[in-house]
Protein backbone atom coordinates (compact mmCIF):
# COMPACT_ATOMS: atom_id res chain seq x y z
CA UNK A 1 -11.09 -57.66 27.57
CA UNK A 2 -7.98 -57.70 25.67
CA UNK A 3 -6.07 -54.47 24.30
CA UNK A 4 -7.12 -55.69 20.74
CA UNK A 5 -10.55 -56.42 21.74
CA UNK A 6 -10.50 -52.78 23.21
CA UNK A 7 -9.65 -51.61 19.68
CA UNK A 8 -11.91 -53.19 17.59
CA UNK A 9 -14.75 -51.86 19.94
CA UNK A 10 -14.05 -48.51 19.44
CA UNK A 11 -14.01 -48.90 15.41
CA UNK A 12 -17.28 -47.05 13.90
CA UNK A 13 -18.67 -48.99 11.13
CA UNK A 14 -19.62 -46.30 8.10
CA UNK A 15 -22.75 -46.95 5.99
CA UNK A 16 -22.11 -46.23 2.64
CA UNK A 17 -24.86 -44.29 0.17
CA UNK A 18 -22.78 -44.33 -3.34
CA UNK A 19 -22.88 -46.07 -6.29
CA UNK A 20 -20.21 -48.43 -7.61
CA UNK A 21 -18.77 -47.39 -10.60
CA UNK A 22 -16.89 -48.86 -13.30
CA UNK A 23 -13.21 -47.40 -14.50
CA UNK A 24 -14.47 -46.82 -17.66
CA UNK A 25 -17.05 -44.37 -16.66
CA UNK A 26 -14.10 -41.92 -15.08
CA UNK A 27 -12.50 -39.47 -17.38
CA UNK A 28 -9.30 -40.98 -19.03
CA UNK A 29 -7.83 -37.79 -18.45
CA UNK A 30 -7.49 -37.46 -15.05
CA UNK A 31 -4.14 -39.09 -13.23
CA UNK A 32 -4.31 -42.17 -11.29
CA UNK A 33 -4.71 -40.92 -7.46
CA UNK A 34 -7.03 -38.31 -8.86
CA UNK A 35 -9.32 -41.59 -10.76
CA UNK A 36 -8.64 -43.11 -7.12
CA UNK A 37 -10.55 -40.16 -5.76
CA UNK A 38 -13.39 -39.94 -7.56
CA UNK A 39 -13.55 -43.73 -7.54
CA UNK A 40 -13.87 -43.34 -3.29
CA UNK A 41 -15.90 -40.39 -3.29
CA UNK A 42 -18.73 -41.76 -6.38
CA UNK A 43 -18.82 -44.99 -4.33
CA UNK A 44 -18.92 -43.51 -0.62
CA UNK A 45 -21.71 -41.09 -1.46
CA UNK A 46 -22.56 -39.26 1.43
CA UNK A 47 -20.70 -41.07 4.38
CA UNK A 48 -21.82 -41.08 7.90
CA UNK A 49 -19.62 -40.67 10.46
C-alpha cells in the first residue's frame, strides 16, 4: 500500500442531510463569507462525522 493509498483510506466520507439552496434565498445583507456560511451550513444540515 502506497503512502497516498494510506491517505485516502483514512478519509471519512460525510453524509449530508441539508437542502440546496439558491443565492437568492440568502439575505442580501449579509457579507460574502458570512452568505458562504449559511450557504455550507443550509446545505450540510446536520453532518455526521
Amino acid at each position: 500500500m502506497t503512502y497516498e493509498e494510506f491517505l485516502k483510506s483514512k478519509v471519512a466520507a460525510v453524509k449530508s442531510y441539508g437542502v440546496e439552496i439558491e443565492a437568492t434565498h440568502i439575505n442580501p445583507i449579509l457579507k460574502p463569507h458570512q452568505a458562504a456560511i449559511v450557504r455550507w451550513m443550509v446545505e450540510g444540515g446536520r453532518r455526521d462525522g
